[in-house]
C-alpha atoms as a PDB file:
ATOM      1  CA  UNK A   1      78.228 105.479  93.319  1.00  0.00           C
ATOM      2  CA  UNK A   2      77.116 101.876  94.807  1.00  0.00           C
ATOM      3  CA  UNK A   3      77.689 100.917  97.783  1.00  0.00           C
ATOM      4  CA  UNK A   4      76.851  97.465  99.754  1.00  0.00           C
ATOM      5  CA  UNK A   5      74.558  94.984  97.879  1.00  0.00           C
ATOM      6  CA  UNK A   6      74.121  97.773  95.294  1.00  0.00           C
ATOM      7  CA  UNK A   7      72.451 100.155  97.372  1.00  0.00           C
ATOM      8  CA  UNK A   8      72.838 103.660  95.572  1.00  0.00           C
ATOM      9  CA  UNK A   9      74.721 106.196  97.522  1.00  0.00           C
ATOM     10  CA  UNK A  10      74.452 109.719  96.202  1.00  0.00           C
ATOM     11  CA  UNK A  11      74.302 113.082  97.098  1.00  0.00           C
ATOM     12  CA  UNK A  12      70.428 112.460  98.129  1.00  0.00           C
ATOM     13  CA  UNK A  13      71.297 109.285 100.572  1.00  0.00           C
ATOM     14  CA  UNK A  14      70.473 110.009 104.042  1.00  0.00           C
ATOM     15  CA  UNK A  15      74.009 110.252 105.734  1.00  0.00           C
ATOM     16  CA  UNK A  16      73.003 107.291 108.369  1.00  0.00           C
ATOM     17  CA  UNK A  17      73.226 105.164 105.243  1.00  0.00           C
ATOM     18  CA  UNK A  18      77.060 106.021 104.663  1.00  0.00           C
ATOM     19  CA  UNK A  19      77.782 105.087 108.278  1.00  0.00           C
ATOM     20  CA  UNK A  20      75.709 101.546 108.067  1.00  0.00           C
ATOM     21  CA  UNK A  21      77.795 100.904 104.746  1.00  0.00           C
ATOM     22  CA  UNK A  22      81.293 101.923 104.887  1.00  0.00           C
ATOM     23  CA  UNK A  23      81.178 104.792 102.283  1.00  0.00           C
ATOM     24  CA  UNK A  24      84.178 107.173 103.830  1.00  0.00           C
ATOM     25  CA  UNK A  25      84.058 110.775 103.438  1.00  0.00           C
ATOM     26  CA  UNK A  26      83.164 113.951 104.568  1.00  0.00           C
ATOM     27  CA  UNK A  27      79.239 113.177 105.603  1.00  0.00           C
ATOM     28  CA  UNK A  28      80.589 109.640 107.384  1.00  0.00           C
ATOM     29  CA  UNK A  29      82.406 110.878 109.871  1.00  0.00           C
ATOM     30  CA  UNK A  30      79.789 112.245 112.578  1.00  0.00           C
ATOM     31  CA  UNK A  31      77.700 108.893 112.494  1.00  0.00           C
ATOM     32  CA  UNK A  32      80.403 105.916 112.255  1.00  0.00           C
ATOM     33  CA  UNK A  33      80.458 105.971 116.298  1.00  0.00           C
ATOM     34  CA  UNK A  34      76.531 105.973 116.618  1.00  0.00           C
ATOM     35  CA  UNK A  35      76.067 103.027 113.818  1.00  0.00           C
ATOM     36  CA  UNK A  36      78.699 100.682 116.271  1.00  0.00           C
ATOM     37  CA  UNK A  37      76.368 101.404 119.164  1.00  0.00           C
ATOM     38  CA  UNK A  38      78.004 104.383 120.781  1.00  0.00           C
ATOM     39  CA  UNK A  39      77.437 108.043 121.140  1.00  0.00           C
ATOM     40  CA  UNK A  40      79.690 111.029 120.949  1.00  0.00           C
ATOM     41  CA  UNK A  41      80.939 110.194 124.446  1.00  0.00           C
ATOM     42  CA  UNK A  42      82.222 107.125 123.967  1.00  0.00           C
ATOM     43  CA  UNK A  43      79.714 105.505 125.992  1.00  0.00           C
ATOM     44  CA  UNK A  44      77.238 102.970 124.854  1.00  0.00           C
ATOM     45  CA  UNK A  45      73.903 103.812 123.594  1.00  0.00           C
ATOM     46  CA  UNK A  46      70.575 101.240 123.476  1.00  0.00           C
ATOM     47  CA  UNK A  47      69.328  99.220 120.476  1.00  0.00           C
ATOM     48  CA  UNK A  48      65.455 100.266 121.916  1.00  0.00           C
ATOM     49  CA  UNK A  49      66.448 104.379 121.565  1.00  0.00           C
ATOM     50  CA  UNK A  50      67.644 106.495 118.495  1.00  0.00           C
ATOM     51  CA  UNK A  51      71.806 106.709 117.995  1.00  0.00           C
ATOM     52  CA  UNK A  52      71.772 109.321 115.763  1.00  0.00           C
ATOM     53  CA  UNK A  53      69.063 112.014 114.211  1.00  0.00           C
ATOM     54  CA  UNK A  54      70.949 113.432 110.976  1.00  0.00           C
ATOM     55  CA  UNK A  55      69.024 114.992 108.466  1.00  0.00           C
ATOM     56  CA  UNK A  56      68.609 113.808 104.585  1.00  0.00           C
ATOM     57  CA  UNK A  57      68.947 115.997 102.278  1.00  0.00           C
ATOM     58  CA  UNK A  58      65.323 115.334 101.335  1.00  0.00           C
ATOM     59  CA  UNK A  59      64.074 116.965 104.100  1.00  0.00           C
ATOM     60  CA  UNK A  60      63.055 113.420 106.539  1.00  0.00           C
ATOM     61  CA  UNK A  61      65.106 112.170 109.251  1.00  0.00           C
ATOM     62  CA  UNK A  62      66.597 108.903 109.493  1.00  0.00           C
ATOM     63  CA  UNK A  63      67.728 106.733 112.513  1.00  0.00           C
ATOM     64  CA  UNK A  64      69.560 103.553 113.268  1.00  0.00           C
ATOM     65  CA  UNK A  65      67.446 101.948 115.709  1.00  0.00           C
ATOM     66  CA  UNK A  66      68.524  98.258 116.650  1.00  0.00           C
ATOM     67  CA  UNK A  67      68.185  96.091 113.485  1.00  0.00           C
ATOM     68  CA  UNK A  68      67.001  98.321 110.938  1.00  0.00           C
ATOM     69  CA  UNK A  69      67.424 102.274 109.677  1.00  0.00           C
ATOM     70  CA  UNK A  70      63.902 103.955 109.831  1.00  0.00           C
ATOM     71  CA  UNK A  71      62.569 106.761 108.123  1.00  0.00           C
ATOM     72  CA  UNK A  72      60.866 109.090 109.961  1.00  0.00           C
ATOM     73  CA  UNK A  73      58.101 111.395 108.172  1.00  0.00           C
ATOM     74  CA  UNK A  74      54.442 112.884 109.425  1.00  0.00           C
ATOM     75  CA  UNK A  75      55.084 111.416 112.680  1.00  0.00           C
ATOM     76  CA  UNK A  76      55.414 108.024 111.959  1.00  0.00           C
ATOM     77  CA  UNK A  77      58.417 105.619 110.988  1.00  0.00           C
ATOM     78  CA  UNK A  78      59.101 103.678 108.008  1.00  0.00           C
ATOM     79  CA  UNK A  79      61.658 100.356 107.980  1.00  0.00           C
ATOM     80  CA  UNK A  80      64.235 101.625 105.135  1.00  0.00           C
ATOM     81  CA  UNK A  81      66.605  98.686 105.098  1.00  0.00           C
ATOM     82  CA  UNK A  82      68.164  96.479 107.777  1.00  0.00           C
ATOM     83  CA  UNK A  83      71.338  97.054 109.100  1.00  0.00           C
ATOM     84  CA  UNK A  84      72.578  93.328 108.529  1.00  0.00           C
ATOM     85  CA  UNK A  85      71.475  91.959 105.287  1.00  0.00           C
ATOM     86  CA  UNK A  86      72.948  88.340 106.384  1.00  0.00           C
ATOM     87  CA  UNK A  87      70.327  88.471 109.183  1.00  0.00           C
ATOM     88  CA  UNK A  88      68.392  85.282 109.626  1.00  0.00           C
ATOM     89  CA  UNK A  89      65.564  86.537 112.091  1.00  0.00           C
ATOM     90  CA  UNK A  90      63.960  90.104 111.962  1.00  0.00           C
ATOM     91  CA  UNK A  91      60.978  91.617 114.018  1.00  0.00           C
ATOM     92  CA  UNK A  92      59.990  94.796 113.066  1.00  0.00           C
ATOM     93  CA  UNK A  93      58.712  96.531 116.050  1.00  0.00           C
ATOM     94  CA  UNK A  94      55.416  98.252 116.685  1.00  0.00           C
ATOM     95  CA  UNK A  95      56.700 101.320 117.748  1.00  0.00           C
ATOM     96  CA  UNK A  96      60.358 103.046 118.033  1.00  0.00           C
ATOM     97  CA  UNK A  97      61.767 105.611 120.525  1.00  0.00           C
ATOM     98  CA  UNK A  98      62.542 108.705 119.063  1.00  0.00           C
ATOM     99  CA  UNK A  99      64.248 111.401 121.613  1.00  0.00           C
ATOM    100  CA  UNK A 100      62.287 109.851 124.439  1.00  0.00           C
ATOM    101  CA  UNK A 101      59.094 109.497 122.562  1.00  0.00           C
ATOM    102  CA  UNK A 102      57.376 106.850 121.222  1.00  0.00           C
ATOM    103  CA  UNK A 103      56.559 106.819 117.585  1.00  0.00           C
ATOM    104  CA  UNK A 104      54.309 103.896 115.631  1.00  0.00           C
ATOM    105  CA  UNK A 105      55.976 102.144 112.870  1.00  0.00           C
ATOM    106  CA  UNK A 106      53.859 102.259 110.030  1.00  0.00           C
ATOM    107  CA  UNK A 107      55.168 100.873 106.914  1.00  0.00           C
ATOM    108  CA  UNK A 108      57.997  98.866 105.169  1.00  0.00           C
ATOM    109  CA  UNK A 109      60.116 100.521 102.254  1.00  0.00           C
ATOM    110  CA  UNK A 110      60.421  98.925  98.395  1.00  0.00           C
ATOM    111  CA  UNK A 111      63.142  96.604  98.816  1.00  0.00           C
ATOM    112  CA  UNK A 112      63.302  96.768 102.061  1.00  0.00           C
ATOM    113  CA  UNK A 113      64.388  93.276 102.609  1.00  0.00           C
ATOM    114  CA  UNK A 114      65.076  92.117  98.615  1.00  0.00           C
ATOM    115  CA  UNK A 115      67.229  89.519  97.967  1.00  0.00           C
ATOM    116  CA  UNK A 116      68.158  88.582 101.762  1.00  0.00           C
ATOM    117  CA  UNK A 117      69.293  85.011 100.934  1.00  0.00           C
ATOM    118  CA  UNK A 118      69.521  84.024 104.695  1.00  0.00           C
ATOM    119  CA  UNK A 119      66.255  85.012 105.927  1.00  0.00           C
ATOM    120  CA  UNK A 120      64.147  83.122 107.045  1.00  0.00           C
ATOM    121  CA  UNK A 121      61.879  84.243 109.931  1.00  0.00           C
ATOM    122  CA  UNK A 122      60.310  87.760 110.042  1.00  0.00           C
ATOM    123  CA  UNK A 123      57.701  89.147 112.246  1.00  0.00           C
ATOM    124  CA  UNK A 124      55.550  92.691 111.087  1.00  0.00           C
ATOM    125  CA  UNK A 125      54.566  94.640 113.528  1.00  0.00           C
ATOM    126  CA  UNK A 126      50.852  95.630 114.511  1.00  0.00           C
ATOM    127  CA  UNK A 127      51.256  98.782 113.020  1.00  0.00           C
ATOM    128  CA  UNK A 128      52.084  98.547 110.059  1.00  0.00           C
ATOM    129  CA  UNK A 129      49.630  99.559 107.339  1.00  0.00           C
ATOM    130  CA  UNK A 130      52.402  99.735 104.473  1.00  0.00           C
ATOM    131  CA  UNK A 131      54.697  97.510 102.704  1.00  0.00           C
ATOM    132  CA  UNK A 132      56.351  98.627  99.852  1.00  0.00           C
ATOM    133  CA  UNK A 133      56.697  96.751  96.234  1.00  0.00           C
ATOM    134  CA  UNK A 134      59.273  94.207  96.066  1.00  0.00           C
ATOM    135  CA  UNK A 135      59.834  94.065  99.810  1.00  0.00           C
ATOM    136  CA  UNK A 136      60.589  90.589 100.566  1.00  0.00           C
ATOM    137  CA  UNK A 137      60.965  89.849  97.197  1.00  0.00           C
ATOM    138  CA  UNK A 138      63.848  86.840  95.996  1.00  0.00           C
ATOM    139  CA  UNK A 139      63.767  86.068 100.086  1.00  0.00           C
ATOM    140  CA  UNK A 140      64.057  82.365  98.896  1.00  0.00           C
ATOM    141  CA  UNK A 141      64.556  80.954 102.286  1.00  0.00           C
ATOM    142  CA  UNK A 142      61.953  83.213 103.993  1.00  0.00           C
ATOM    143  CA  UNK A 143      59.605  80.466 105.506  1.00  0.00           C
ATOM    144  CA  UNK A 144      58.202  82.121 108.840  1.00  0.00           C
ATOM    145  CA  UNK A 145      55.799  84.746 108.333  1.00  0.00           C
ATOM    146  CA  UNK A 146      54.053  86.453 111.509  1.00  0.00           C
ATOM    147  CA  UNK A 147      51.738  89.110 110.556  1.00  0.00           C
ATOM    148  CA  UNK A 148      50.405  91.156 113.650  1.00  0.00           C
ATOM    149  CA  UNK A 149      48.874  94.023 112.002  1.00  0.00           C
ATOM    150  CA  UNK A 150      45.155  93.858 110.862  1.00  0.00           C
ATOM    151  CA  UNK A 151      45.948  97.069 108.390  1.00  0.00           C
ATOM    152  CA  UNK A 152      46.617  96.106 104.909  1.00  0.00           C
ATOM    153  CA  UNK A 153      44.775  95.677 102.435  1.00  0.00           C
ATOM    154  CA  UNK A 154      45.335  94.991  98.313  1.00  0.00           C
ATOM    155  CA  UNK A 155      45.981  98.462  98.028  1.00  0.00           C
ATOM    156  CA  UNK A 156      48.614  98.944 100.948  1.00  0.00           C
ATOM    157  CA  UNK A 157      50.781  96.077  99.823  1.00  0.00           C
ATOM    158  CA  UNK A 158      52.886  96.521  96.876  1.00  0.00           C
ATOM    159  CA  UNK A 159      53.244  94.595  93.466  1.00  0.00           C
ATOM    160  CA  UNK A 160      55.848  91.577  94.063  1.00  0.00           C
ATOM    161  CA  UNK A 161      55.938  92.450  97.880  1.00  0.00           C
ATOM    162  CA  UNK A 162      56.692  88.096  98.613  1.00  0.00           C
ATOM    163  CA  UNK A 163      57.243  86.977  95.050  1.00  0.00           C
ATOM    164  CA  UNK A 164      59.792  84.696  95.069  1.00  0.00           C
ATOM    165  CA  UNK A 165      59.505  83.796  99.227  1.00  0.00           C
ATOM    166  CA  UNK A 166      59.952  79.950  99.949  1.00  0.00           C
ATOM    167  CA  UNK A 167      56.916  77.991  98.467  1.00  0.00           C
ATOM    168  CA  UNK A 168      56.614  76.317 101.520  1.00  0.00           C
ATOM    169  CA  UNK A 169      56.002  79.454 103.691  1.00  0.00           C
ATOM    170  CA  UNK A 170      53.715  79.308 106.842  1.00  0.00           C
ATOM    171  CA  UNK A 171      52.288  82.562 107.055  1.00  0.00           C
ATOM    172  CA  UNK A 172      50.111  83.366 110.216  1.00  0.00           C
ATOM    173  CA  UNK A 173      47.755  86.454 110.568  1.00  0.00           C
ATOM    174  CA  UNK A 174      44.993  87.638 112.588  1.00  0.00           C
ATOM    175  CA  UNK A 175      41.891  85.380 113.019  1.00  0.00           C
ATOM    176  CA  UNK A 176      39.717  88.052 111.446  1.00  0.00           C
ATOM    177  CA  UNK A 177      42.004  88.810 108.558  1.00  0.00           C
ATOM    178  CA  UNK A 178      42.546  85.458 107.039  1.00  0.00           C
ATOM    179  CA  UNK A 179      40.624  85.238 104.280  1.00  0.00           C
ATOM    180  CA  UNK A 180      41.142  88.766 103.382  1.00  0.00           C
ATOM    181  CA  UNK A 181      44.977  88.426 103.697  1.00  0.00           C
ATOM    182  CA  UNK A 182      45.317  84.998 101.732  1.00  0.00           C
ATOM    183  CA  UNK A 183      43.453  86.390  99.016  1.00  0.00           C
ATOM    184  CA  UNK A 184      45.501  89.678  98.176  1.00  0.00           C
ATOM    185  CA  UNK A 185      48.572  88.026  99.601  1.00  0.00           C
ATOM    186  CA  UNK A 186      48.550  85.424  96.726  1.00  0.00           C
ATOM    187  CA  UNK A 187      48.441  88.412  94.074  1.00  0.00           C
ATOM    188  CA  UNK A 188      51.669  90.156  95.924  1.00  0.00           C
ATOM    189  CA  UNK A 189      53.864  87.194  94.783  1.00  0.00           C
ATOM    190  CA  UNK A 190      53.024  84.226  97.129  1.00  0.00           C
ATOM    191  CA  UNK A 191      52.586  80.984  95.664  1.00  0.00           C
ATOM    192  CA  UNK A 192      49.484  78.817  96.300  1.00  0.00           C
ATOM    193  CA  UNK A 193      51.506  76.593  98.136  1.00  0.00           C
ATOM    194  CA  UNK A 194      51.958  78.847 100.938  1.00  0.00           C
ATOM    195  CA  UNK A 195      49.807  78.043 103.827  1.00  0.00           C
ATOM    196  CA  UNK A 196      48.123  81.158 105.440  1.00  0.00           C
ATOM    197  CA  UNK A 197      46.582  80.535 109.124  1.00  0.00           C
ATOM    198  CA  UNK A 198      44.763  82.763 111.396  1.00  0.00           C
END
């Protein structure tokens, strides 16, 4: 079936996904307390730690950590979607606490952020080597970009990834990637207009 903004919940979603969007049945019912912020107790849990640790039925674990659901797989996390898709200002972190240990957040998810049509500020992490096709794609108001990370490259950064992004977007990188990023960047969807700065 599909669920919010056309997300497609099946028997393969990762049951932290029902929670975040409403879907009630059986699978729902152990993670609608974590998703508002609170644990089995009752008592309030923090946006920098993991709610909830259910597992998909693909075999990788998914959390609702502050702003976004991650993916977590070899070790490392991967943004799967945000939690509020009217949000206005995202930062995806560097690294995430998972059961009391740190883990580096490595990549964005396709779609991750398509079609957000009130965002317009994001900051990416300085671990992130990944971001998916179609990420930020139809972001039309998306203006603010802070790259921190100095690992991507062409190959790393999927087709479409900021097509459609404001053509008026400020992007600003590394010193030492600036070239390098304005050149693949403009072949992920960004229009020549965009200014890149280091």
């Amino acid at each position: 079936s599909t669920g919010f903004h056309g997300l497609v919940l099946n028997s393969s979603t990762p049951k932290t996904l029902y929670a975040i969007y409403g879907r009630k049945d059986d699978r729902s019912s152990d993670y609608e307390e974590a998703s508002s912020g609170k644990d089995s107790s009752g008592s309030s849990s923090s946006n920098n730690s993991s709610s909830i640790s259910p597992q998909s039925d693909t075999g990788s674990d998914s959390y609702v950590i502050g702003k976004f659901i991650f993916t977590i797989q070899n070790g490392a996390a991967q943004v799967t979607i945000p939690r509020n898709r009217d949000a206005v200002k995202l930062t995806i972190p560097a690294t995430v606490k998972i059961n009391g240990k740190s883990v580096a957040v490595t990549a964005i998810s396709a779609n991750a952020f398509k079609g957000m049509k009130k965002l317009t500020t994001v900051t990416i992490g300085k671990n992130i080597k990944t971001i998916g096709k179609n990420a930020f794609s139809g972001c039309k108001k998306l203006k603010k970009i802070t790259i921190k990370t100095t690992k991507l490259t062409a190959k790393t950064v999927g087709a479409k990834a900021f097509k459609g992004i404001n053509k008026k977007a400020v992007v600003k990188c590394p010193k030492s990637k600036k070239a390098a990023y304005k050149k693949f960047l403009l072949k992920k969807g960004m229009k020549k207009t965009v200014t890149v700065s280091g």
